[in-house]
PDB file of N, CA and C in Angstrom:
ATOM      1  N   UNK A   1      40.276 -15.414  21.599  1.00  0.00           N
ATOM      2  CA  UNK A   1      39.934 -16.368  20.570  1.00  0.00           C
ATOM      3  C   UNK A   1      39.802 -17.739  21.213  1.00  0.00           C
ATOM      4  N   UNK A   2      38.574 -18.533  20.790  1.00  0.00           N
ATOM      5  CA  UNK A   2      38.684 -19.810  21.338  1.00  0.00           C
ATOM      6  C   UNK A   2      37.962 -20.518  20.083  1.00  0.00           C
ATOM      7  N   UNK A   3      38.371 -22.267  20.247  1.00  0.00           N
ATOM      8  CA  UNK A   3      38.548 -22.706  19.053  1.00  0.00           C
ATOM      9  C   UNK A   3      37.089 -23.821  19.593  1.00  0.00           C
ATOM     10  N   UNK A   4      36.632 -24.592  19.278  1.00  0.00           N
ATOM     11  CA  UNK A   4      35.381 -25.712  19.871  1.00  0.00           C
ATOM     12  C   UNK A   4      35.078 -26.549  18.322  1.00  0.00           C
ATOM     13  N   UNK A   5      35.537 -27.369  18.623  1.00  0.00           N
ATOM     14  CA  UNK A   5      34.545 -28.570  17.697  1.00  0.00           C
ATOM     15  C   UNK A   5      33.112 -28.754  17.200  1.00  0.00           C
ATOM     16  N   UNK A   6      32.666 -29.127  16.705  1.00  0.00           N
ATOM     17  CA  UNK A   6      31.147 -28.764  16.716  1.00  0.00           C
ATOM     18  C   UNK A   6      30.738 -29.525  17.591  1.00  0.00           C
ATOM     19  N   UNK A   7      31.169 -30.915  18.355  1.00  0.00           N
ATOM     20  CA  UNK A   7      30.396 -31.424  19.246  1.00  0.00           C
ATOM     21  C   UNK A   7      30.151 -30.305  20.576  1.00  0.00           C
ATOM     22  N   UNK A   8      31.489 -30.171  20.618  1.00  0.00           N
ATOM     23  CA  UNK A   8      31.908 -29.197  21.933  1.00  0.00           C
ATOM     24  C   UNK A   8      30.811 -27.859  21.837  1.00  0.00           C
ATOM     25  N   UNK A   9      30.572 -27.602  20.513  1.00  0.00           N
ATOM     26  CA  UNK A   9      30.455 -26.239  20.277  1.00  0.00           C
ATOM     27  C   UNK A   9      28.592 -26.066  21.018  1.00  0.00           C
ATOM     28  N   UNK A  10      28.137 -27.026  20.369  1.00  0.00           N
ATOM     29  CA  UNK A  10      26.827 -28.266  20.437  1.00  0.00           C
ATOM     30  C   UNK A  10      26.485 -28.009  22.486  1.00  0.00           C
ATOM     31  N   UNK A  11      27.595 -28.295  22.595  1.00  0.00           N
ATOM     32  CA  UNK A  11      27.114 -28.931  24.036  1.00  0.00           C
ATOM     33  C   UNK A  11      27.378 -27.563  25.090  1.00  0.00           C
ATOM     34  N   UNK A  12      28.620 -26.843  24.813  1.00  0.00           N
ATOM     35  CA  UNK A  12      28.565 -25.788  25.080  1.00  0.00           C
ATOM     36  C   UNK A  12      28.268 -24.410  24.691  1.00  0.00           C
ATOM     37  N   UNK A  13      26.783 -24.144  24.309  1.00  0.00           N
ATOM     38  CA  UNK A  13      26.433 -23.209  23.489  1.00  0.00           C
ATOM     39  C   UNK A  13      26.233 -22.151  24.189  1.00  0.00           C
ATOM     40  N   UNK A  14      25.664 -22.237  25.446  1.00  0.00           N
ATOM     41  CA  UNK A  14      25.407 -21.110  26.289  1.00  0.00           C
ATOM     42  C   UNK A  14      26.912 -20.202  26.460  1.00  0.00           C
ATOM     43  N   UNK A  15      28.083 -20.760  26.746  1.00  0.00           N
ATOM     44  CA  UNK A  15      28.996 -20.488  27.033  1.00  0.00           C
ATOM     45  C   UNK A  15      30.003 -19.976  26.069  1.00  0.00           C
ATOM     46  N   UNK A  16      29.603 -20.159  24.561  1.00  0.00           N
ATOM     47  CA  UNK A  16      29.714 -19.518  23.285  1.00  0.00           C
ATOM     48  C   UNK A  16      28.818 -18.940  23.386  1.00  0.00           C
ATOM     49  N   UNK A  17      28.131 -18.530  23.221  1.00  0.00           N
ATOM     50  CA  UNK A  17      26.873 -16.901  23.440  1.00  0.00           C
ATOM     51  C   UNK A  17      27.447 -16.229  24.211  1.00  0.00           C
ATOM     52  N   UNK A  18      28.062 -16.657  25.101  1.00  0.00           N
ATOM     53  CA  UNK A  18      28.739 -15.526  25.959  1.00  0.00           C
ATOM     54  C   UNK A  18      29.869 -15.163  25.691  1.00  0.00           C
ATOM     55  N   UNK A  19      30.672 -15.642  25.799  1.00  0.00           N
ATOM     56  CA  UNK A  19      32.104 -15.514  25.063  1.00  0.00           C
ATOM     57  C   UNK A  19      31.814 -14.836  23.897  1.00  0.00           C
ATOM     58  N   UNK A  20      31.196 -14.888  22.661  1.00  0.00           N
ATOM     59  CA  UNK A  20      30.846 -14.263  21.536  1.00  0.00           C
ATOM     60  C   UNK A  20      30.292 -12.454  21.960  1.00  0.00           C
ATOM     61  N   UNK A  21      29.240 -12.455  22.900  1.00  0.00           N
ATOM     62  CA  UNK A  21      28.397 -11.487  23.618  1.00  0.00           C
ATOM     63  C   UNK A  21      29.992 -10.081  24.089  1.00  0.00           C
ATOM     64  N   UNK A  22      31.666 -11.101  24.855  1.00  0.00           N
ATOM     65  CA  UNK A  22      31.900 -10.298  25.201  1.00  0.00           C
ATOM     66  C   UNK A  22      33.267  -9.753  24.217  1.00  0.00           C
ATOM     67  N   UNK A  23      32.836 -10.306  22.930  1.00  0.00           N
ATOM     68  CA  UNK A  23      33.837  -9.773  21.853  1.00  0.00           C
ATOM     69  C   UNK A  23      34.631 -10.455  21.551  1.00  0.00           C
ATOM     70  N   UNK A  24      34.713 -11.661  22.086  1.00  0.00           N
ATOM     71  CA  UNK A  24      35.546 -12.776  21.572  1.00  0.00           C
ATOM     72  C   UNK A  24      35.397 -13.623  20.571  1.00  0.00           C
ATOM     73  N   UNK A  25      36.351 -14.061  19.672  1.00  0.00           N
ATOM     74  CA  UNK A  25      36.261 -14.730  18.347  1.00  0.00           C
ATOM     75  C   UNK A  25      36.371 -15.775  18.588  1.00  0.00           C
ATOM     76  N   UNK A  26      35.241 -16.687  18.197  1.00  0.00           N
ATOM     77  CA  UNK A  26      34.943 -17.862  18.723  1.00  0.00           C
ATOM     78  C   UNK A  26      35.373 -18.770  17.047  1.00  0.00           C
ATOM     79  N   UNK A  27      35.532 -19.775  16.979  1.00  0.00           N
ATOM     80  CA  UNK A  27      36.337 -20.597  15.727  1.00  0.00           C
ATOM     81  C   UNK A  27      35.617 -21.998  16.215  1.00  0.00           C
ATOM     82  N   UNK A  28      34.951 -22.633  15.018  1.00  0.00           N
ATOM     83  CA  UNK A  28      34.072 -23.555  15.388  1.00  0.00           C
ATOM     84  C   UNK A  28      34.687 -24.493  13.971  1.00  0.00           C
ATOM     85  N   UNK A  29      35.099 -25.772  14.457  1.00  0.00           N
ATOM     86  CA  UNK A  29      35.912 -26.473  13.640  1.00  0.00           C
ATOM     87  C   UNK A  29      34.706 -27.468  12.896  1.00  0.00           C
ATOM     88  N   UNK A  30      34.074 -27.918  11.803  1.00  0.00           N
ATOM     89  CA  UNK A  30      32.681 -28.552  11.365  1.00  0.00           C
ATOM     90  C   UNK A  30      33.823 -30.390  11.840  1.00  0.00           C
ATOM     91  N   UNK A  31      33.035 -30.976  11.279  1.00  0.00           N
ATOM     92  CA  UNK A  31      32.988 -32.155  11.423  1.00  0.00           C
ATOM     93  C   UNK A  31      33.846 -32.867   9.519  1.00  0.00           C
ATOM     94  N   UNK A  32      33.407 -31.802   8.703  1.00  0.00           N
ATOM     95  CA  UNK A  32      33.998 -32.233   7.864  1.00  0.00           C
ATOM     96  C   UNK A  32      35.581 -31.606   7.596  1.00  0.00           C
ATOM     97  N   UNK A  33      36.263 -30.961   8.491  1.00  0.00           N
ATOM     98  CA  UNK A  33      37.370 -29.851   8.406  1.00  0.00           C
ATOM     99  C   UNK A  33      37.462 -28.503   8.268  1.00  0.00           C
ATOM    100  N   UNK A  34      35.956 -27.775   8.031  1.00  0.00           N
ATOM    101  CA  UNK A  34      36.020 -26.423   7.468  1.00  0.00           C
ATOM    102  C   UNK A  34      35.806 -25.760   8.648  1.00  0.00           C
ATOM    103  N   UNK A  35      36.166 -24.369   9.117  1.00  0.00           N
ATOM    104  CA  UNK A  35      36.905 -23.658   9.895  1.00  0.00           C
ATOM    105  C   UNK A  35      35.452 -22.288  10.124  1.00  0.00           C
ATOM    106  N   UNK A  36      34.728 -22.590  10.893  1.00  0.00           N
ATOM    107  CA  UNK A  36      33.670 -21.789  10.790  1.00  0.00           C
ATOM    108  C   UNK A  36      34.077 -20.253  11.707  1.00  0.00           C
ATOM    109  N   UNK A  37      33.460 -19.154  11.870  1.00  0.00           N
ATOM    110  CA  UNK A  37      33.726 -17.673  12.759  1.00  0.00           C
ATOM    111  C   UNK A  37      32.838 -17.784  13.344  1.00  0.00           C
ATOM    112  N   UNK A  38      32.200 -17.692  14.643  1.00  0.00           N
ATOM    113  CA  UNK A  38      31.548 -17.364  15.097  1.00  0.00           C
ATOM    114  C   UNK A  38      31.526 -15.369  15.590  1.00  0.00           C
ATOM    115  N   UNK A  39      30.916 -14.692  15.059  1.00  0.00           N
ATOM    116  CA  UNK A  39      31.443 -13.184  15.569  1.00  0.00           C
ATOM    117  C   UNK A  39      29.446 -12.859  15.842  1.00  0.00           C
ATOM    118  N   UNK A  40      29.752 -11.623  16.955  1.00  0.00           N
ATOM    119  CA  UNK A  40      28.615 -10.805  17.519  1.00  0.00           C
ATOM    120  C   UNK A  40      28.611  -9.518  16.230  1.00  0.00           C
ATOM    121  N   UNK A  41      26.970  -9.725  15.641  1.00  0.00           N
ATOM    122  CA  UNK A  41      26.904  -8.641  15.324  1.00  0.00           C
ATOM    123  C   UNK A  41      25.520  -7.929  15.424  1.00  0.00           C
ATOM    124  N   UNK A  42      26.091  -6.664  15.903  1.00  0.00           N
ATOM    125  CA  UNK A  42      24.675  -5.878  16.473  1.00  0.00           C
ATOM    126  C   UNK A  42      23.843  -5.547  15.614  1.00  0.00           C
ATOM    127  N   UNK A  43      22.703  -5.242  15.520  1.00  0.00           N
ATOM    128  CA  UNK A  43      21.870  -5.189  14.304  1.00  0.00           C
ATOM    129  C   UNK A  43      21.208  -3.758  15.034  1.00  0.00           C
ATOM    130  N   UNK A  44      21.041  -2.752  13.894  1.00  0.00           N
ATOM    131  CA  UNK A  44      20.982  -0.972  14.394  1.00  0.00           C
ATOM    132  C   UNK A  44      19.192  -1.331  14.519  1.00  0.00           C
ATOM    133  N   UNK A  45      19.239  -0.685  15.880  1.00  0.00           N
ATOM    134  CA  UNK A  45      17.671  -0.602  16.410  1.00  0.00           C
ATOM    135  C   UNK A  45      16.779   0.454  15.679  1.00  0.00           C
ATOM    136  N   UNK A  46      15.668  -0.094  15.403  1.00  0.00           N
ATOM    137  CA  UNK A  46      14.645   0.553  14.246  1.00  0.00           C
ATOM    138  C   UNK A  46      14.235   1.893  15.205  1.00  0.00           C
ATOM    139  N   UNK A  47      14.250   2.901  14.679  1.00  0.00           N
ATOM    140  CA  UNK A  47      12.912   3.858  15.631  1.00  0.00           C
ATOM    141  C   UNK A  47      12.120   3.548  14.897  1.00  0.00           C
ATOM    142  N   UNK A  48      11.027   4.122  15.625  1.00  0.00           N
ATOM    143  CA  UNK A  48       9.398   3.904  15.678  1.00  0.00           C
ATOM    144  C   UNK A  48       9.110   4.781  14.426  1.00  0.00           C
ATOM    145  N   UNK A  49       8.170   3.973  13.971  1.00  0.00           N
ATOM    146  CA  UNK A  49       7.894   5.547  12.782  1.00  0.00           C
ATOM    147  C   UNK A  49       6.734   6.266  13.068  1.00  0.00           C
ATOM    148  N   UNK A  50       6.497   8.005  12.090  1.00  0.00           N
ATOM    149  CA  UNK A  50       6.513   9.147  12.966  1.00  0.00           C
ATOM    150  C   UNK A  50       4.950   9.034  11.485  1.00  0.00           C
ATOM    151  N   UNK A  51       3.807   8.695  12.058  1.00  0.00           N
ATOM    152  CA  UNK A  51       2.710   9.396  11.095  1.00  0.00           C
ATOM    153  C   UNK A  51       2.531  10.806  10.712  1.00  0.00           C
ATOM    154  N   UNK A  52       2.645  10.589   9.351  1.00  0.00           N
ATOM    155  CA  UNK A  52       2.616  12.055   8.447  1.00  0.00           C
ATOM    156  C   UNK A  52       4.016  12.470   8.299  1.00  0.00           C
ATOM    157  N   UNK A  53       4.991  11.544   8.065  1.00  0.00           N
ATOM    158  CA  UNK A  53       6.430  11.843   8.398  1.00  0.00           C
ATOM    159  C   UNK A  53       7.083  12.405   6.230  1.00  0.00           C
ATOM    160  N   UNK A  54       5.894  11.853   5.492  1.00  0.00           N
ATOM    161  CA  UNK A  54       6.120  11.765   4.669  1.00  0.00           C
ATOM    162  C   UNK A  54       5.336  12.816   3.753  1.00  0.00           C
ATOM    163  N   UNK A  55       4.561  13.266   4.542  1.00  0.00           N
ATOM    164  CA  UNK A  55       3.153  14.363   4.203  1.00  0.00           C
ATOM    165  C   UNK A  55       4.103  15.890   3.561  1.00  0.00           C
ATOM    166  N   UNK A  56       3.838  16.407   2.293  1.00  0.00           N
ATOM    167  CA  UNK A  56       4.235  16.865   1.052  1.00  0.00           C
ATOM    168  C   UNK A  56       5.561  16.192  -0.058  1.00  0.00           C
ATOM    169  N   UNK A  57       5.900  15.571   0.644  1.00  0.00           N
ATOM    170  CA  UNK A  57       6.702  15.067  -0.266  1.00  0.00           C
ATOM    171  C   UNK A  57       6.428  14.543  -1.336  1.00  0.00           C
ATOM    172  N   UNK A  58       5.249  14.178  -1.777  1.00  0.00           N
ATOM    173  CA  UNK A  58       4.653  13.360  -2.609  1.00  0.00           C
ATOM    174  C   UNK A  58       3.910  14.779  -3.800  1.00  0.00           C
ATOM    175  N   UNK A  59       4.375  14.977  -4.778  1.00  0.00           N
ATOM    176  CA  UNK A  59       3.390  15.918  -5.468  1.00  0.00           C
ATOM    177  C   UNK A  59       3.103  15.322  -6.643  1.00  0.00           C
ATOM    178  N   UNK A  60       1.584  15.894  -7.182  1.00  0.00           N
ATOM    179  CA  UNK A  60       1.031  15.337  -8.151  1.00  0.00           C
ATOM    180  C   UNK A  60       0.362  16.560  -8.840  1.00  0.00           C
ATOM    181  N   UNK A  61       0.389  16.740 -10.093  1.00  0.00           N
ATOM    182  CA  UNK A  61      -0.309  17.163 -10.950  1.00  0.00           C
ATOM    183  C   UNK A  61      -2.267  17.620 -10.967  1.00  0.00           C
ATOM    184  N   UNK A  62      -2.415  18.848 -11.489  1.00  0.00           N
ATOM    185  CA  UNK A  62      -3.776  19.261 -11.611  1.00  0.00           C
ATOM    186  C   UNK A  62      -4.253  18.471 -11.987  1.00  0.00           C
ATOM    187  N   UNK A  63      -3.652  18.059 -13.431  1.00  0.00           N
ATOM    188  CA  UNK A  63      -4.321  17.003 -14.313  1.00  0.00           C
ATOM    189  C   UNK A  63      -4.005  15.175 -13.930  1.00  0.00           C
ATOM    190  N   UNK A  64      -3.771  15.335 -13.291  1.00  0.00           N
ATOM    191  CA  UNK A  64      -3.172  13.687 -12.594  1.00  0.00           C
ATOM    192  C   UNK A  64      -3.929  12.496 -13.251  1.00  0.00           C
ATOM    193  N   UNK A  65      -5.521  12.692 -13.005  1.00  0.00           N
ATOM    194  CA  UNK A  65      -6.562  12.063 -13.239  1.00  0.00           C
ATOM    195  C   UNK A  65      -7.023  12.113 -14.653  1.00  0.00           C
ATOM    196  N   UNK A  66      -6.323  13.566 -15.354  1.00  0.00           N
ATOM    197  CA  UNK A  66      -7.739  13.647 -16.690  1.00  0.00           C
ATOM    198  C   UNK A  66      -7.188  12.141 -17.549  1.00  0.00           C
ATOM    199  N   UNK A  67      -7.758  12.336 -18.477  1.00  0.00           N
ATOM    200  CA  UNK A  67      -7.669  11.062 -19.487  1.00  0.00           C
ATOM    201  C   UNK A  67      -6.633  11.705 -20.294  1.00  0.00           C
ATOM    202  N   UNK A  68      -5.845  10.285 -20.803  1.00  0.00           N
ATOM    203  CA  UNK A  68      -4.579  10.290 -21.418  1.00  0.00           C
ATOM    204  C   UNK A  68      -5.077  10.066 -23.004  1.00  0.00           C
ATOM    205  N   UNK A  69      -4.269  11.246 -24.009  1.00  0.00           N
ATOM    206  CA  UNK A  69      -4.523  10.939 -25.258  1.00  0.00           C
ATOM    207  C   UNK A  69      -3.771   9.539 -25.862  1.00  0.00           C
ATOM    208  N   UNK A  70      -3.515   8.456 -25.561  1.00  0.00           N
ATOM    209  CA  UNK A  70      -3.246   7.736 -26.031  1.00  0.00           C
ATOM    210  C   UNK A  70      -4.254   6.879 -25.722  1.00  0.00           C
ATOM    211  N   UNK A  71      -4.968   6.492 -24.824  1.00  0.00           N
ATOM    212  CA  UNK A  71      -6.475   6.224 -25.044  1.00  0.00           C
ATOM    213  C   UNK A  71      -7.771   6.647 -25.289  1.00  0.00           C
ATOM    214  N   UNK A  72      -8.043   7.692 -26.337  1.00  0.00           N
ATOM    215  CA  UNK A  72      -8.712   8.643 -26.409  1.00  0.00           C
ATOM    216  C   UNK A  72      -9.827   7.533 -28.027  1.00  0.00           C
ATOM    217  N   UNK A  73      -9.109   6.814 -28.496  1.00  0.00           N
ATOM    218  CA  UNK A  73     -10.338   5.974 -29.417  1.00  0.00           C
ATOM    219  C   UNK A  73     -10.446   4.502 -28.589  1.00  0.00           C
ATOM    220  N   UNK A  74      -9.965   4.629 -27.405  1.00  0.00           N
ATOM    221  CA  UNK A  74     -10.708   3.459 -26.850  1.00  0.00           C
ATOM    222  C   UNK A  74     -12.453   4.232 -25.912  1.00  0.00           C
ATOM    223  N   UNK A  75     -11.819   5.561 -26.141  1.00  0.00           N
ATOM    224  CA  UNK A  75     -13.433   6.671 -24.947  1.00  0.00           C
ATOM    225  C   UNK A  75     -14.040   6.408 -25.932  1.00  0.00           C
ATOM    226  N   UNK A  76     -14.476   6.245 -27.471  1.00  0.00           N
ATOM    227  CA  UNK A  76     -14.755   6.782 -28.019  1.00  0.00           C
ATOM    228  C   UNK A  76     -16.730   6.062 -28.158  1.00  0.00           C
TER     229      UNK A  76
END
């Protein structure tokens, strides 16, 4: 755990990226008194997506298309 001011925090940022990077809880004090966390968090790597990954899942009806009787006196 290490604690830095915001000037400090400011001037030594590279050295908080690292410290943060190797799991350490970094505590960043603001300027007005409030008590900030600095913590590492990994964000889950996307795979690639797979064309046609989704191909039958989707079903639709014979009649999908015909005309709906609730607009049947607007055909008219």
């Amino acid at each position: 755990m290490k604690t830095y001011t915001m000037e400090s925090a400011v001037a030594n940022f590279d050295e908080l990226m690292k410290d943060a990077q190797e799991g350490l809880t970094i505590y960043i004090i603001g300027s007005d008194g409030r008590e900030y966390e600095l913590i590492l968090k990994r964000m889950p790597v996307n795979k690639p997506r797979k064309p046609g990954s989704a191909l039958g899942s989707v079903k639709m009806s014979d009649d999908f298309d015909a005309p709906l009787p609730e607009f049947e006196p607007y055909m008219e």
